[in-house]
Protein backbone atom coordinates (compact mmCIF):
# COMPACT_ATOMS: atom_id res chain seq x y z
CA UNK A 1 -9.32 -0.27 59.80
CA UNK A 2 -12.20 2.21 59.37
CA UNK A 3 -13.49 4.08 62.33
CA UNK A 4 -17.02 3.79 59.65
CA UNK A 5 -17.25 -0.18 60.22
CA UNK A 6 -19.40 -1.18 63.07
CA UNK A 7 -18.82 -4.89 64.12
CA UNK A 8 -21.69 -7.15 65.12
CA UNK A 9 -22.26 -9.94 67.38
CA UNK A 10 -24.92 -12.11 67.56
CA UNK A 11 -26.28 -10.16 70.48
CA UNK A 12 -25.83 -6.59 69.26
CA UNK A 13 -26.98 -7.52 65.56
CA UNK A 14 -30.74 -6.29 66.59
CA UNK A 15 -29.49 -3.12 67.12
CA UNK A 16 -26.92 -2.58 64.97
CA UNK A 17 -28.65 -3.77 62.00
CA UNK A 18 -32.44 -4.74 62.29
CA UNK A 19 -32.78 -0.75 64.26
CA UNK A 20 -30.26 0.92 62.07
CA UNK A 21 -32.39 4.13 60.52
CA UNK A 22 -29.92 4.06 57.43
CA UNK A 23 -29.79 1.27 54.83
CA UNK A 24 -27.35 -0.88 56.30
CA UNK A 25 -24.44 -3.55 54.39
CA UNK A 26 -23.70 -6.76 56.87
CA UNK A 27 -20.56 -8.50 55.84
CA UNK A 28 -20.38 -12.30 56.68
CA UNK A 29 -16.97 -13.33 56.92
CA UNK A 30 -14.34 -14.76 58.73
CA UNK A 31 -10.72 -14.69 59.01
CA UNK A 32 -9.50 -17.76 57.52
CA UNK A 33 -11.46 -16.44 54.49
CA UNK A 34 -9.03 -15.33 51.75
CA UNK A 35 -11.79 -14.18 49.15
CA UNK A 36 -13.45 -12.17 52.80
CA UNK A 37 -9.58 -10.70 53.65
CA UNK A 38 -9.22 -9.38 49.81
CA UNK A 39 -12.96 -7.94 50.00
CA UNK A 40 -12.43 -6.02 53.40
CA UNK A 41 -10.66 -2.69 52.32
CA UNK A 42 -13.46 -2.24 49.71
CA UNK A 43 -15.95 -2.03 52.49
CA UNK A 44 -13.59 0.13 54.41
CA UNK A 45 -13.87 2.41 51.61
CA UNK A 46 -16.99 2.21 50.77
CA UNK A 47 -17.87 2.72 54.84
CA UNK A 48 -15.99 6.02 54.54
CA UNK A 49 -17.07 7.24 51.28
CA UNK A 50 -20.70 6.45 52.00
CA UNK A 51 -20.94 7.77 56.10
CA UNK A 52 -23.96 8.83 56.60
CA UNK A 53 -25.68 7.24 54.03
CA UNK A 54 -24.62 3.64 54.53
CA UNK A 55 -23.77 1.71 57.46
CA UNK A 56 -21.29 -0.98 57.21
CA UNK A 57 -21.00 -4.33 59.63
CA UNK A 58 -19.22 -7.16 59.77
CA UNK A 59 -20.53 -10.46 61.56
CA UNK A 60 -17.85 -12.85 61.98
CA UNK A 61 -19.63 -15.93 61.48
CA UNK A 62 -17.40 -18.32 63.56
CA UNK A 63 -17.57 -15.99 66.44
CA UNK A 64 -21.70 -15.26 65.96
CA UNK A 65 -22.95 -18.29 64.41
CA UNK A 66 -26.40 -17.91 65.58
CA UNK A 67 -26.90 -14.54 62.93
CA UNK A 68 -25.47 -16.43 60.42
CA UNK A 69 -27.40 -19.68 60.60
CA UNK A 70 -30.66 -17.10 61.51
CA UNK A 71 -30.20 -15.36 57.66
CA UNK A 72 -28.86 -18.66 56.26
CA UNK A 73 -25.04 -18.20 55.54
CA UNK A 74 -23.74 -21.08 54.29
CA UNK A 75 -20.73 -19.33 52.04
CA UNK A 76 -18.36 -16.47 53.04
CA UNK A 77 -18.17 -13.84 52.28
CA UNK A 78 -22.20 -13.25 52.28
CA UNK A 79 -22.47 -9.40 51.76
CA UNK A 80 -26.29 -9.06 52.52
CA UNK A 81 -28.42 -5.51 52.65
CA UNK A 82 -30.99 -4.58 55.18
CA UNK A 83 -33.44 -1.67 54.82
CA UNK A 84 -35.53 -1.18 57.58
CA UNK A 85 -35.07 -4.32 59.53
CA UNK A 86 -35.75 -6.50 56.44
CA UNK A 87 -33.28 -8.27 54.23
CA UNK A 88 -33.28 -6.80 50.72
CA UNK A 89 -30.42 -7.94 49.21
CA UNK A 90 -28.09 -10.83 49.29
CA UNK A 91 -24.81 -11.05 47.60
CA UNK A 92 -22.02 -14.01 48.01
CA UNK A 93 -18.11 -13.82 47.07
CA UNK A 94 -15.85 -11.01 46.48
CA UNK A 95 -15.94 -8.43 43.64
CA UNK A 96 -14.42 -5.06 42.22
CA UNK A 97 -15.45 -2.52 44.15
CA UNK A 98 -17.38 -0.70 40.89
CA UNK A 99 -19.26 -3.87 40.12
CA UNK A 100 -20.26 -3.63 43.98
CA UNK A 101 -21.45 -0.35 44.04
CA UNK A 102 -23.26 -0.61 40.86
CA UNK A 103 -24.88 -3.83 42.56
CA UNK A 104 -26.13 -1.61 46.14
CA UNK A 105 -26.61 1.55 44.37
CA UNK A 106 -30.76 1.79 44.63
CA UNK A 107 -29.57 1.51 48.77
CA UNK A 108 -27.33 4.36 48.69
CA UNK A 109 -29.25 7.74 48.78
């Protein structure tokens, strides 16, 4: 697991997320997931390859339901992008980790 993945809770997501100064990549998921378990070591990667310039959280949404409801997750995984304490992007199910990038690359700077 990547020291680069911060993981939320429905208490810390505030601050983790909503105050992050960087554009920041929530993860919705949860662990009897398999389409979340195969799309995990892509954000691993991406957490380390980005560091810095990215931040990447998960939210486990059986664990933190209140986040999830709050941003309206209804399907895992729900990959959604916050920049500046707003949602700008929301993205559900797994991809290739190019197709990803290509798909968050205006948040990346």
């Amino acid at each position: 697991m990547s020291n680069n993945v911060t993981h939320a809770t429905d208490d810390s997501f505030g601050q983790d997320v909503l105050q992050a100064d960087q554009p920041v990549i929530v993860d919705f998921w949860a662990s009897w997931c398999p389409p979340c378990l195969q799309f995990a070591p892509i954000l691993e990667e991406i957490a380390d390859e980005y560091a810095g310039k990215i931040k990447v959280v998960k939210v486990d949404v059986d664990a933190n339901p209140d986040v999830a409801r709050d941003y309206n997750v209804v399907s895992i995984p729900t990959i959604n992008v916050y920049t500046g304490g707003e949602l700008s992007k929301s993205l559900v199910g797994s991809r290739p980790k190019k197709k990803f990038l290509d798909e968050i690359s205006e948040y990346i700077a």
